[in-house]
PDB file of N, CA and C in Angstrom:
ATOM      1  N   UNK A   1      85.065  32.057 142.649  1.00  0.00           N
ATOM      2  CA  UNK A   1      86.068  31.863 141.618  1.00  0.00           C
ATOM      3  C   UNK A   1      85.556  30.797 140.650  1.00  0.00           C
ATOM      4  N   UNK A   2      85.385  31.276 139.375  1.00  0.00           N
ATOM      5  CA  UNK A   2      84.796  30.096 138.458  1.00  0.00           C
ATOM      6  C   UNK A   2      86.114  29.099 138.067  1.00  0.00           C
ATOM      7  N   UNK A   3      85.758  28.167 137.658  1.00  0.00           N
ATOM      8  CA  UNK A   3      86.806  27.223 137.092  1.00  0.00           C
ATOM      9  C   UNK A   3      87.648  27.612 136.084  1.00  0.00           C
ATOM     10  N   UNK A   4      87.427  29.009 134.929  1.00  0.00           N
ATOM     11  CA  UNK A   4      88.045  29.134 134.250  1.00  0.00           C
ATOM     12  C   UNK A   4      89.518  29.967 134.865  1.00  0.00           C
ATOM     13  N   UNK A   5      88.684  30.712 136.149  1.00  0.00           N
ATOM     14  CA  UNK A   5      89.770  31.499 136.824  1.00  0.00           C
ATOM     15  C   UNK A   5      90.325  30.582 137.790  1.00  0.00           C
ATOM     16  N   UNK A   6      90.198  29.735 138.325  1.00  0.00           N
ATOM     17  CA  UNK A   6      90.526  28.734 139.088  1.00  0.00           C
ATOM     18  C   UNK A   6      91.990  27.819 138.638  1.00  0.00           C
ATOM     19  N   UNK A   7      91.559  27.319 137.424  1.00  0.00           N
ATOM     20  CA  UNK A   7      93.021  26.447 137.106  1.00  0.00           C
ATOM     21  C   UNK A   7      94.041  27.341 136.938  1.00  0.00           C
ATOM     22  N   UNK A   8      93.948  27.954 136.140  1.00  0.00           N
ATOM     23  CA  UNK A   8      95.343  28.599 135.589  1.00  0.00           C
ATOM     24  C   UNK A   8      96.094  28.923 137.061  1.00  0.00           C
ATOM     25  N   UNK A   9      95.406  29.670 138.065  1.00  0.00           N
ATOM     26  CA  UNK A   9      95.952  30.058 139.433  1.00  0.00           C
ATOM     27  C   UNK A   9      96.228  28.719 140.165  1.00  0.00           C
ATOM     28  N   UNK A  10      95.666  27.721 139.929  1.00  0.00           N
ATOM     29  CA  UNK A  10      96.226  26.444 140.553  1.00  0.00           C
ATOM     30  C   UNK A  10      97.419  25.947 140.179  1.00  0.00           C
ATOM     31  N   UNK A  11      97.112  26.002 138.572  1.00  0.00           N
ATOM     32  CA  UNK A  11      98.862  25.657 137.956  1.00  0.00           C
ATOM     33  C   UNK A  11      99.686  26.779 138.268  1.00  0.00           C
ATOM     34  N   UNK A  12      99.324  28.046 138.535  1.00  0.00           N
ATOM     35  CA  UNK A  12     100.344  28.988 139.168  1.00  0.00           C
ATOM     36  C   UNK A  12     101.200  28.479 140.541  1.00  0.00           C
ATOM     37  N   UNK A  13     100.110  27.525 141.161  1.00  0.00           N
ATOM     38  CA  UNK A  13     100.738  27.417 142.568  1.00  0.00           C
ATOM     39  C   UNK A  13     101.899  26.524 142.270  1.00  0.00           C
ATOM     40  N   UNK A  14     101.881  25.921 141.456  1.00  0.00           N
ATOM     41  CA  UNK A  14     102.643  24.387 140.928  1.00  0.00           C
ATOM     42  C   UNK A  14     103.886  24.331 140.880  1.00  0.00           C
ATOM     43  N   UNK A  15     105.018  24.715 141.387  1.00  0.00           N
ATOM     44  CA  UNK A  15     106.488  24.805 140.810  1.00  0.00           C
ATOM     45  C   UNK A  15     107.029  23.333 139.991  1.00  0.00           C
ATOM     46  N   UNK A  16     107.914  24.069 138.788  1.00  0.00           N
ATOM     47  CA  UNK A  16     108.483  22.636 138.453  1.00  0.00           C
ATOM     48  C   UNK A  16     110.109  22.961 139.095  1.00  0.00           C
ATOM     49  N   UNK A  17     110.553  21.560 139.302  1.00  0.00           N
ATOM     50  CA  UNK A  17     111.787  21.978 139.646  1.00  0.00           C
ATOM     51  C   UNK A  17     112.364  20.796 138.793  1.00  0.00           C
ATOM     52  N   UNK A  18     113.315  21.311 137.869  1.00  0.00           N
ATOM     53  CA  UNK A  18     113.766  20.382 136.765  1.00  0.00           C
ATOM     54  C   UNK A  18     115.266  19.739 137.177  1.00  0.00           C
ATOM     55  N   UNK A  19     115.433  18.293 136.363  1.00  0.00           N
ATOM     56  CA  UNK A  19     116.704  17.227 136.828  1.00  0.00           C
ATOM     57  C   UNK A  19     116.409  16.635 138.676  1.00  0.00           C
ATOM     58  N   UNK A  20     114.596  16.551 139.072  1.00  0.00           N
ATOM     59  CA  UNK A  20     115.237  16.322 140.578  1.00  0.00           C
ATOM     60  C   UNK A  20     114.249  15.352 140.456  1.00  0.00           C
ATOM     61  N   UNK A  21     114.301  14.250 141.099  1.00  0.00           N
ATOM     62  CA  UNK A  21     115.470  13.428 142.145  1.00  0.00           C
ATOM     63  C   UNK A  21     116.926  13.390 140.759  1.00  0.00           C
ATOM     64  N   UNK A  22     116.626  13.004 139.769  1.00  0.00           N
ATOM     65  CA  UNK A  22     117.499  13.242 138.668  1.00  0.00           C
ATOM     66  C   UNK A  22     117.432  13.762 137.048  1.00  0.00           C
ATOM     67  N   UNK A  23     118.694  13.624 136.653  1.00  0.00           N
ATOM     68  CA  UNK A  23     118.147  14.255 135.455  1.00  0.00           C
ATOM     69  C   UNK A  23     117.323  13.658 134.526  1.00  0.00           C
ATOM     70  N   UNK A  24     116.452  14.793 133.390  1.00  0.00           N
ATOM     71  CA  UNK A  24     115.696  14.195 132.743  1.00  0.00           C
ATOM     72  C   UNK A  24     113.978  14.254 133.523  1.00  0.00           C
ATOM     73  N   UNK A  25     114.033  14.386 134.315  1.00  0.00           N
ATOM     74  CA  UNK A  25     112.813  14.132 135.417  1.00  0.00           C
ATOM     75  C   UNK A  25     112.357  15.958 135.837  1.00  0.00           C
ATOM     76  N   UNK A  26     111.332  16.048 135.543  1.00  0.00           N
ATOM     77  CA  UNK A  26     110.878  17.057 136.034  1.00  0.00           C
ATOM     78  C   UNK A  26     109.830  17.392 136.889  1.00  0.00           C
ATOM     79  N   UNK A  27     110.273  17.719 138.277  1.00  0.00           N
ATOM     80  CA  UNK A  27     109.310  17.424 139.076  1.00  0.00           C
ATOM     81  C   UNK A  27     108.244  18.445 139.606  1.00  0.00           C
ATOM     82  N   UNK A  28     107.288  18.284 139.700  1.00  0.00           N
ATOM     83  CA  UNK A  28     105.750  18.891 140.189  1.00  0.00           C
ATOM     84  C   UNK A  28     105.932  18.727 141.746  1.00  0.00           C
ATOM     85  N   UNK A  29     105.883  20.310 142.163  1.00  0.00           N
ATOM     86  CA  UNK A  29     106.537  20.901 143.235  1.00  0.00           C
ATOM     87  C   UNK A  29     104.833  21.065 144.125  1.00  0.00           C
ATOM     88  N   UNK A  30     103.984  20.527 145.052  1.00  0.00           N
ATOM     89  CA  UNK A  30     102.682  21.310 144.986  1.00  0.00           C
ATOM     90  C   UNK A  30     102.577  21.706 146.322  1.00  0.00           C
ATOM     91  N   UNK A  31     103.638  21.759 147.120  1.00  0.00           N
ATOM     92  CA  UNK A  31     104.088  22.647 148.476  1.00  0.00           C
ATOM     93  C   UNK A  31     102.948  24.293 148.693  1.00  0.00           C
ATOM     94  N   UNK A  32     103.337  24.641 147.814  1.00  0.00           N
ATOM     95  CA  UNK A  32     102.833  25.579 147.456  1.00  0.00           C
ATOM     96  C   UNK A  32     101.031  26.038 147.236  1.00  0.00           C
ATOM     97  N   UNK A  33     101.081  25.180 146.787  1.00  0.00           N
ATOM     98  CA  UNK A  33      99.486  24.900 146.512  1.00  0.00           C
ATOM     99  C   UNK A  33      99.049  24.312 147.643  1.00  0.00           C
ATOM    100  N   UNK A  34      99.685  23.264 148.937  1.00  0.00           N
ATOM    101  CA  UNK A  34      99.138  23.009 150.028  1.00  0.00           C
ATOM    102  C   UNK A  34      98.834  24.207 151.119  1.00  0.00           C
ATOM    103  N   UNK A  35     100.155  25.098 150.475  1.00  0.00           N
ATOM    104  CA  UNK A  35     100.178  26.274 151.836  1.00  0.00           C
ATOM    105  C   UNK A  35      99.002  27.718 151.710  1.00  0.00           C
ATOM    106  N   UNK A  36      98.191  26.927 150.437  1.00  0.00           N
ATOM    107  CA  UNK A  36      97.479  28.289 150.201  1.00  0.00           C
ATOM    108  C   UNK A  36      95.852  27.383 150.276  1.00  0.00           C
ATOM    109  N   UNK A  37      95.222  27.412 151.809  1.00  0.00           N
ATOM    110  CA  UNK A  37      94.101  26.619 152.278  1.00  0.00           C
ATOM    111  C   UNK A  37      93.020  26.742 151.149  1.00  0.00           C
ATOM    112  N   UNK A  38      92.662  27.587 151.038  1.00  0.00           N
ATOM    113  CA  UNK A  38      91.523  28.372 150.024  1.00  0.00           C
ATOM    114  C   UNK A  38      91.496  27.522 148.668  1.00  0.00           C
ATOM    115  N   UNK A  39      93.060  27.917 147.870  1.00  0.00           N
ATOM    116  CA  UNK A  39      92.973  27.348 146.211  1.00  0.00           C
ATOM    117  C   UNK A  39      93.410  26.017 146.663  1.00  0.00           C
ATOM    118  N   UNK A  40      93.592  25.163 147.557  1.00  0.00           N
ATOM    119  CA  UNK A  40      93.887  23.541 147.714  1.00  0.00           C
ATOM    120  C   UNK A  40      92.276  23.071 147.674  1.00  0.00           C
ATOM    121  N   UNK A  41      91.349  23.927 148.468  1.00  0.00           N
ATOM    122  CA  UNK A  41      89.863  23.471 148.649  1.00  0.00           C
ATOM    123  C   UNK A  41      89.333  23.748 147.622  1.00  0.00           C
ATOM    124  N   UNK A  42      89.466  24.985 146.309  1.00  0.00           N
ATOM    125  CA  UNK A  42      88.970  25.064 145.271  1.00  0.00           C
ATOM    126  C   UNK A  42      89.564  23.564 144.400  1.00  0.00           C
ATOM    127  N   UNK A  43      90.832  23.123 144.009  1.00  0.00           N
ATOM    128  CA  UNK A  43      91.324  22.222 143.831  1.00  0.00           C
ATOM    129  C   UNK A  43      90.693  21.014 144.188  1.00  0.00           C
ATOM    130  N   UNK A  44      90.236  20.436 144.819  1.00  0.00           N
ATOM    131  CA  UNK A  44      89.812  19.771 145.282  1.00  0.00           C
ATOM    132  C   UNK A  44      88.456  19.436 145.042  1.00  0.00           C
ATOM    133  N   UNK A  45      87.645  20.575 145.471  1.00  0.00           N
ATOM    134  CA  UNK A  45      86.062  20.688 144.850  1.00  0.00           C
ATOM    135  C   UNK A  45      86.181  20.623 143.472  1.00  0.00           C
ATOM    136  N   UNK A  46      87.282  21.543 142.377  1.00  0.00           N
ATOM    137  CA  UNK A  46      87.097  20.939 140.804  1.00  0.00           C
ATOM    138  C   UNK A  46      87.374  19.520 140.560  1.00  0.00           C
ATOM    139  N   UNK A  47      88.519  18.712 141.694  1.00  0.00           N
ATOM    140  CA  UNK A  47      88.548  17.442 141.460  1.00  0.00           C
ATOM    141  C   UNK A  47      87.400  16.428 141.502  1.00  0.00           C
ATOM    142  N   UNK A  48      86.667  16.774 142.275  1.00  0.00           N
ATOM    143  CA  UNK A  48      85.423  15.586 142.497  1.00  0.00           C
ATOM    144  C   UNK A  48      84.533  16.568 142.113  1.00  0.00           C
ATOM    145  N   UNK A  49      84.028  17.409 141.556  1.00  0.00           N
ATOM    146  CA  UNK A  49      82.721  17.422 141.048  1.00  0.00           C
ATOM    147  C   UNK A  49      82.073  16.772 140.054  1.00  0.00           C
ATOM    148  N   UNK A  50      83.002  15.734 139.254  1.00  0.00           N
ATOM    149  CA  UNK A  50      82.544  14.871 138.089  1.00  0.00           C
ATOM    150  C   UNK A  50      81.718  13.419 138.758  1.00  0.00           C
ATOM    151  N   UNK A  51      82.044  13.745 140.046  1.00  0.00           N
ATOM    152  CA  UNK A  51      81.695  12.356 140.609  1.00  0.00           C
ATOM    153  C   UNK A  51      80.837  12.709 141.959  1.00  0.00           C
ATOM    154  N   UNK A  52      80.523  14.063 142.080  1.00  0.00           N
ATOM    155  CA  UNK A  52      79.089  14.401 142.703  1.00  0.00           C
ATOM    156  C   UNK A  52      77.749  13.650 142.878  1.00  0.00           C
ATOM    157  N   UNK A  53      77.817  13.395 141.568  1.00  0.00           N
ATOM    158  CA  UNK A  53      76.264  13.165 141.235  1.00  0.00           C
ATOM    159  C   UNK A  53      76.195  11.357 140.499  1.00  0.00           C
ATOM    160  N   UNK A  54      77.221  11.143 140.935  1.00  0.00           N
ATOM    161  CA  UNK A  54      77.430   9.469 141.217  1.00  0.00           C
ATOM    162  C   UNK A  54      77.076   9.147 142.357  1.00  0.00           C
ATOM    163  N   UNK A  55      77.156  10.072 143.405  1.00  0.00           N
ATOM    164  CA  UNK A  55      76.719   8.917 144.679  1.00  0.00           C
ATOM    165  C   UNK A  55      78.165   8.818 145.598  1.00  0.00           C
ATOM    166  N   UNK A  56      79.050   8.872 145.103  1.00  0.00           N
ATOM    167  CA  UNK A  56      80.502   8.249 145.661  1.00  0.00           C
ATOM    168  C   UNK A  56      80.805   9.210 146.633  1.00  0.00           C
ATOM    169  N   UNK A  57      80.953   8.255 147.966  1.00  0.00           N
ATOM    170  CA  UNK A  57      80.988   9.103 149.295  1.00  0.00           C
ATOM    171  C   UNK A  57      82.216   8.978 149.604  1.00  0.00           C
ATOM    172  N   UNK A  58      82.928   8.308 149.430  1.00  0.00           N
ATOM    173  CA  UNK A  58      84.334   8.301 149.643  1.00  0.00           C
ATOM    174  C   UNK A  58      85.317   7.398 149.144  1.00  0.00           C
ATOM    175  N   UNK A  59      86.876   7.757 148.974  1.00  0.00           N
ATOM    176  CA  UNK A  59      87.502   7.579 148.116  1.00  0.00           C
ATOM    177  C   UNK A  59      88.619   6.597 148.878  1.00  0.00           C
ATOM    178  N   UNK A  60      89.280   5.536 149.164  1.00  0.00           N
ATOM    179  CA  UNK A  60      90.019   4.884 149.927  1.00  0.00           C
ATOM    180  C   UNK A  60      91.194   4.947 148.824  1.00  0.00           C
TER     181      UNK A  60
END
C-alpha cells in the first residue's frame, strides 16, 4: 500500500464524534483504526519514517 493509498484509508478509520466530552469540541474517535492491526502498523511506519535515517531508536 503506497502512502498515497494509505492516508486517505487511515483518515477513513478516524470517526469524528461532534459536541463530546462537550460542545464545540470535536472529537477524533481512533478506536477504529486500533482494531484494524494492519492500517495501525501502516500508520505507524508513515509516522516514523522521517526519522529513519536519523538514527532515533526510540521514542520515550
Amino acid at each position: 500500500m503506497s502512502q498515497a493509498t494509505a492516508v486517505p484509508e487511515i483518515y477513513g478509520a478516524i470517526r469524528d464524534i461532534p459536541d463530546f466530552p462537550k460542545p464545540g469540541i470535536l472529537f477524533k474517535d481512533i478506536t477504529p483504526l486500533l482494531l484494524d492491526a494492519a492500517l495501525f502498523r501502516r500508520a505507524i511506519d508513515l509516522m516514523a519514517a522521517p526519522f529513519r535515517a536519523s538514527g532515533v531508536t526510540r521514542v520515550v
